[in-house]
C-alpha atoms as a PDB file:
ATOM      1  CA  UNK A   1       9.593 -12.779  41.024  1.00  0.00           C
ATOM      2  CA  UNK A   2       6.610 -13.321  39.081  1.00  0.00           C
ATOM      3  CA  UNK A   3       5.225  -9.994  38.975  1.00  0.00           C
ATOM      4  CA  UNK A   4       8.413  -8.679  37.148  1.00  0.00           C
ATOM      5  CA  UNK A   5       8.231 -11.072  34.664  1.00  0.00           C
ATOM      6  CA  UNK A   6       4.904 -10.420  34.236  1.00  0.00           C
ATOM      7  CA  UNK A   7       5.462  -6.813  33.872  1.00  0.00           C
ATOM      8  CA  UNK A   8       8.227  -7.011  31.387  1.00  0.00           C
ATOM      9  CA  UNK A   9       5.552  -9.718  29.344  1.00  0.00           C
ATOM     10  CA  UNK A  10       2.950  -6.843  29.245  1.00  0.00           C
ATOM     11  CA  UNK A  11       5.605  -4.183  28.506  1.00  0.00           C
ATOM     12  CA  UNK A  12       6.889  -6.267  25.465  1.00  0.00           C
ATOM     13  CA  UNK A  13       3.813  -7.106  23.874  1.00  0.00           C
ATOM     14  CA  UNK A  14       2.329  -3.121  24.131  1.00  0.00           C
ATOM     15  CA  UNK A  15       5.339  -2.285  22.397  1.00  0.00           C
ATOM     16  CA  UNK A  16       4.774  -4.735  19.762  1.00  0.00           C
ATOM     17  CA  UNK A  17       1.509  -4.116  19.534  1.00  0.00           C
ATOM     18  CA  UNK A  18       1.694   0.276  19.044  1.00  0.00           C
ATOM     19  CA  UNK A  19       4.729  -0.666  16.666  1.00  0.00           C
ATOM     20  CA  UNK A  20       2.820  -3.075  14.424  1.00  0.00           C
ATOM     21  CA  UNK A  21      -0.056  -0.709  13.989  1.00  0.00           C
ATOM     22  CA  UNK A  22       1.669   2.096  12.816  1.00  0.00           C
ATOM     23  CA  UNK A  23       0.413   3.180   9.539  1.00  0.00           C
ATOM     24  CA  UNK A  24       1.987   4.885   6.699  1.00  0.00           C
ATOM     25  CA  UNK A  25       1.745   8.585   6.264  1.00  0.00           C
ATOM     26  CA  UNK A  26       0.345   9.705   3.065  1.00  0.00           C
ATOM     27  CA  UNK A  27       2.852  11.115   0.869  1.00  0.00           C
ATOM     28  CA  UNK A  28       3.212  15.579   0.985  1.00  0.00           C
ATOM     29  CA  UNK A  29       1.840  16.945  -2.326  1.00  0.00           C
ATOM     30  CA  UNK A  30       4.168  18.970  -4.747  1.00  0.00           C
ATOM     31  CA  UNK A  31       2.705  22.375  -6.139  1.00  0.00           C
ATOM     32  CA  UNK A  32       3.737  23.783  -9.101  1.00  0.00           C
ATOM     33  CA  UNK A  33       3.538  27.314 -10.614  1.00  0.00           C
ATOM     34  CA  UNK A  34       2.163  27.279 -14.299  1.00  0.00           C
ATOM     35  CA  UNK A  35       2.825  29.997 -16.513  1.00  0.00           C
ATOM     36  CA  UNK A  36      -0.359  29.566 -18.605  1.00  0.00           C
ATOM     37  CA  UNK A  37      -3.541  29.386 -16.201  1.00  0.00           C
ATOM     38  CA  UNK A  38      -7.156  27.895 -17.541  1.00  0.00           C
ATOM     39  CA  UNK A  39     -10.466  28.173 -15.595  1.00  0.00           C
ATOM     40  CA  UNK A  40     -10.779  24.483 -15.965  1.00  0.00           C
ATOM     41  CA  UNK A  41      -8.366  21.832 -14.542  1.00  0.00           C
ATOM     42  CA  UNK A  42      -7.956  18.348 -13.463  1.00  0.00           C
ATOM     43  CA  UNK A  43      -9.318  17.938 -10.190  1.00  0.00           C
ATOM     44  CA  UNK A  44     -12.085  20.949 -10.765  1.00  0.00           C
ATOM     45  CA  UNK A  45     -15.797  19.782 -10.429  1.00  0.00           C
ATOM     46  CA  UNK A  46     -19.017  20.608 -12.926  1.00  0.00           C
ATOM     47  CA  UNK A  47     -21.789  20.158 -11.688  1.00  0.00           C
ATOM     48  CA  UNK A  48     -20.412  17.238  -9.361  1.00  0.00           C
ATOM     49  CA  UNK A  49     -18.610  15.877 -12.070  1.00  0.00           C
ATOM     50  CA  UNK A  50     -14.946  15.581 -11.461  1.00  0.00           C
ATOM     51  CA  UNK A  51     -12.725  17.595 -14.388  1.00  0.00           C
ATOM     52  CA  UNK A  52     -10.060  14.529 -15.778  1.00  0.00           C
ATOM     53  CA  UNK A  53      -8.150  16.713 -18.456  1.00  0.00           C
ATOM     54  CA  UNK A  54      -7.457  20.343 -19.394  1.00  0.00           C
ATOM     55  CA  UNK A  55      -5.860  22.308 -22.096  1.00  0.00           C
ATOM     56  CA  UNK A  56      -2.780  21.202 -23.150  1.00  0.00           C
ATOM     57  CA  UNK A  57      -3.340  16.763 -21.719  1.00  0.00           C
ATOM     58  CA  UNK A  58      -3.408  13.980 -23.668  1.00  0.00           C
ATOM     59  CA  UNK A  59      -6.681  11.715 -22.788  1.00  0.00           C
ATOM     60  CA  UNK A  60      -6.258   7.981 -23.523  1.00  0.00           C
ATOM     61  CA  UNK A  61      -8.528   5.194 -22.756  1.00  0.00           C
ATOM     62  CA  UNK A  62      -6.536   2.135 -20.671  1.00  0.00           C
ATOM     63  CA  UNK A  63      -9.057  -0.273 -19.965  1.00  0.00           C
ATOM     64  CA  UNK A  64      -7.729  -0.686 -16.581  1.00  0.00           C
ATOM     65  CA  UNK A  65      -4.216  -0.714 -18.335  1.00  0.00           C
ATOM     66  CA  UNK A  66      -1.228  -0.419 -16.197  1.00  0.00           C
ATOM     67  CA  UNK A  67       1.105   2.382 -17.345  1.00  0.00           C
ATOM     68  CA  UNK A  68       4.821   1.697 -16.139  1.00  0.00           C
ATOM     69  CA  UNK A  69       7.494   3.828 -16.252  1.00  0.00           C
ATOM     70  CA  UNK A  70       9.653   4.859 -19.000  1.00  0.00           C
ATOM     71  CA  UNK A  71      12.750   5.492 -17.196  1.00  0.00           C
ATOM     72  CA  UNK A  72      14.322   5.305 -13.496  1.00  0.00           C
ATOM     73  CA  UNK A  73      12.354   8.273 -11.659  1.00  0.00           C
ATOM     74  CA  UNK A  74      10.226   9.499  -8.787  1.00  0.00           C
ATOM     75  CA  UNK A  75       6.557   9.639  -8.096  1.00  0.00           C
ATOM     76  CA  UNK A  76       4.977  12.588  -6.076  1.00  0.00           C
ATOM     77  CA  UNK A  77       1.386  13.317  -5.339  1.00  0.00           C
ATOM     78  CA  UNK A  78      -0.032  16.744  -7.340  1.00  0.00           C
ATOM     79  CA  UNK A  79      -2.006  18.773  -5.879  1.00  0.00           C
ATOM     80  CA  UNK A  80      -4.450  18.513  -8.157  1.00  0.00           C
ATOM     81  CA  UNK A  81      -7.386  15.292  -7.250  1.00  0.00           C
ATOM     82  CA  UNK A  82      -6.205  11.783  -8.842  1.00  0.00           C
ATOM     83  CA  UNK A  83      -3.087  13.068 -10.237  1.00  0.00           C
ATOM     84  CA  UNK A  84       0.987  12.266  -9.894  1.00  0.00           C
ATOM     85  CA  UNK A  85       4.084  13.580 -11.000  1.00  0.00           C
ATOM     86  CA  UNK A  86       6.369  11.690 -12.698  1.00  0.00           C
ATOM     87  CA  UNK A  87      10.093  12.958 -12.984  1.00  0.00           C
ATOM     88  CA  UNK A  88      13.296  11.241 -14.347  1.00  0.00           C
ATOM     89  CA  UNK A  89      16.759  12.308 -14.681  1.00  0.00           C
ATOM     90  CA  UNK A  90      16.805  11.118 -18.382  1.00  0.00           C
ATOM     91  CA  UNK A  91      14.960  13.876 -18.810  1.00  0.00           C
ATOM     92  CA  UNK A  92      15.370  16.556 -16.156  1.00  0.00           C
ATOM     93  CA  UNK A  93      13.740  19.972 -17.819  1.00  0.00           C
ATOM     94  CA  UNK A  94      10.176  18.124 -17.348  1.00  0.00           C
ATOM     95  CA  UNK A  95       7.971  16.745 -15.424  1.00  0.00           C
ATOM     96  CA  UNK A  96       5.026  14.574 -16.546  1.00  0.00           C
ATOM     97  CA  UNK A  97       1.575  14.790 -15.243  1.00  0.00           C
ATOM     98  CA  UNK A  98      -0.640  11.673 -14.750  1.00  0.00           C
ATOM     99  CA  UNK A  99      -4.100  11.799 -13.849  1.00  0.00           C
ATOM    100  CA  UNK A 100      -6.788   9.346 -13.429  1.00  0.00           C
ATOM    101  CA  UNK A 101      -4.545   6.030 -11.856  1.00  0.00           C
ATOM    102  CA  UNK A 102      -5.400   4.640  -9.103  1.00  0.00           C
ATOM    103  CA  UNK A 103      -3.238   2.435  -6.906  1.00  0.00           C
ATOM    104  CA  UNK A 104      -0.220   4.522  -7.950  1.00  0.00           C
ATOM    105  CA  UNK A 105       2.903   3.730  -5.354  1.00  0.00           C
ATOM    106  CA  UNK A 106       4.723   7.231  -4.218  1.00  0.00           C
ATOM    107  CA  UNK A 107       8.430   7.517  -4.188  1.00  0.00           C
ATOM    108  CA  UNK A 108      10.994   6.325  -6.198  1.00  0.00           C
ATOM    109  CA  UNK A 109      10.629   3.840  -9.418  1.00  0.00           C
ATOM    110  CA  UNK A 110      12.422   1.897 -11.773  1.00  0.00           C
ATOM    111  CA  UNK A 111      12.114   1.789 -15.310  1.00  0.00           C
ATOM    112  CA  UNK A 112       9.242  -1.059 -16.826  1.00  0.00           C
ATOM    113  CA  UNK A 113       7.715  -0.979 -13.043  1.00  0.00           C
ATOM    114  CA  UNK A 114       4.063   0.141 -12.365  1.00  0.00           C
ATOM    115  CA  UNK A 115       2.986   3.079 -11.678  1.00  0.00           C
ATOM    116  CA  UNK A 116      -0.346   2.770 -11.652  1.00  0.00           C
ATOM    117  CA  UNK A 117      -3.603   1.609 -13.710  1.00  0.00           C
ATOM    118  CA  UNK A 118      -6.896   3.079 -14.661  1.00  0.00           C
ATOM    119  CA  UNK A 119      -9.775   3.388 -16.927  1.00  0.00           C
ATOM    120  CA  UNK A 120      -8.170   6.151 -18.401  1.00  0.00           C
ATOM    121  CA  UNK A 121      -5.084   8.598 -18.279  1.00  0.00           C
ATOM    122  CA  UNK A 122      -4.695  12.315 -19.044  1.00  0.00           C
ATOM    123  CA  UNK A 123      -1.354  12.938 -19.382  1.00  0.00           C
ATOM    124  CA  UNK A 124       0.190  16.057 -19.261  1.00  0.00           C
ATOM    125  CA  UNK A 125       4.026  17.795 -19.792  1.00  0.00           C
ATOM    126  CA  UNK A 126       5.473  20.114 -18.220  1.00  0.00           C
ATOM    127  CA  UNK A 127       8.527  22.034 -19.050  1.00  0.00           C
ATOM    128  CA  UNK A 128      10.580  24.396 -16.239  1.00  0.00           C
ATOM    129  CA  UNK A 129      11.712  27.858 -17.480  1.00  0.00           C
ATOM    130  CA  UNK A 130      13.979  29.693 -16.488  1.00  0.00           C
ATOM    131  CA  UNK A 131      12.188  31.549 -13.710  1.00  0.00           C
ATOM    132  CA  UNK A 132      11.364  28.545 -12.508  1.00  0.00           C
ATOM    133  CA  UNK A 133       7.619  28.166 -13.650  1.00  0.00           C
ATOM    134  CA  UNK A 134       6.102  25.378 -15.905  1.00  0.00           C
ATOM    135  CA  UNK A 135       4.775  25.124 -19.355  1.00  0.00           C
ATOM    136  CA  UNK A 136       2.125  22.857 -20.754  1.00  0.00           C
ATOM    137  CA  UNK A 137       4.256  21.437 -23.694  1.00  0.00           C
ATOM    138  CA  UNK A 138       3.536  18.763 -26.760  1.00  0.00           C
ATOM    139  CA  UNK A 139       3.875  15.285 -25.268  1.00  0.00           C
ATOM    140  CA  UNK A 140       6.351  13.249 -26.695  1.00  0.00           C
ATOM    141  CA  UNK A 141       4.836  10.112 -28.473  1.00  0.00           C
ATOM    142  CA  UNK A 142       7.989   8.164 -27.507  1.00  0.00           C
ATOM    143  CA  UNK A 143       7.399   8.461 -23.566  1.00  0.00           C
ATOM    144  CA  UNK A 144       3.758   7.851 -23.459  1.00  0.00           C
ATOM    145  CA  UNK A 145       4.426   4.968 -26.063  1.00  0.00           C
ATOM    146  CA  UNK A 146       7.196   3.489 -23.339  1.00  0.00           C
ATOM    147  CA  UNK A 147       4.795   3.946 -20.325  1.00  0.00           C
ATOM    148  CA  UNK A 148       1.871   1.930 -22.674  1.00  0.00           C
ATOM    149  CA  UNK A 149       4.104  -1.230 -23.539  1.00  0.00           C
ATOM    150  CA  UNK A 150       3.169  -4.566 -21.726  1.00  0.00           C
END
């Protein structure tokens, strides 16, 4: 009798164990397909030093700032090093590039949450065309100002 019980202890507690240490997979990329293409872009390296803007971003300086989000949306992971996309259906013909946050929580987001904070931001947008490429477009000052209130 007391080996069974025994058994089914050990069982239990292996299952708890593997269960509990699970960890979280990190989140799949998204690539997309610019019409314009630089030799520089975020992510690139000079001389070891890590590219945080291109043509076409905005570069502000947060002082470990937290920039929230301007509307209900998702977060995805770029491809690009130290960057996100942020897309809403407010505004579903863009997509907004962030680069240089760190602690920046993938998946979906509500408006006036956090989506992540930094020493600085480059901040791209993006609009789709009709063949289903991006464009670098003007920001609009009323998003980014949105994402920067306290």
């Amino acid at each position: 009798m007391k080996f069974p019980l025994l058994f089914h202890i050990l069982l239990f507690s292996s299952i708890l164990v593997l269960t509990s240490c699970r960890t979280r997979s990190a989140p799949k990329s998204r690539s997309i397909q610019l019409q314009q293409q630089w030799t520089l872009n975020p992510g690139d390296e000079i001389a070891g030093n890590l590219v945080a803007g291109s043509l076409g971003d905005i570069s502000l300086y947060l002082e470990d700032k937290k920039i929230k989000a301007p509307f209900d949306g998702d977060l995805e992971l770029s491809e690009l090093d130290r960057c996100a996309l942020y897309s809403t259906p407010e505004i579903p013909a863009y997509l907004f590039r962030l680069c240089g946050l760190s602690k920046v929580s993938y998946g979906s987001i509500k408006a006036g949450r956090t989506i992540g904070k930094g020493r600085y931001l480059s901040f791209a947008t993006l609009r789709r065309q009709p063949d289903g490429t991006w464009i670098i477009v003007e920001p609009a000052r009323g998003v980014l100002e949105k994402a920067l209130e306290s």
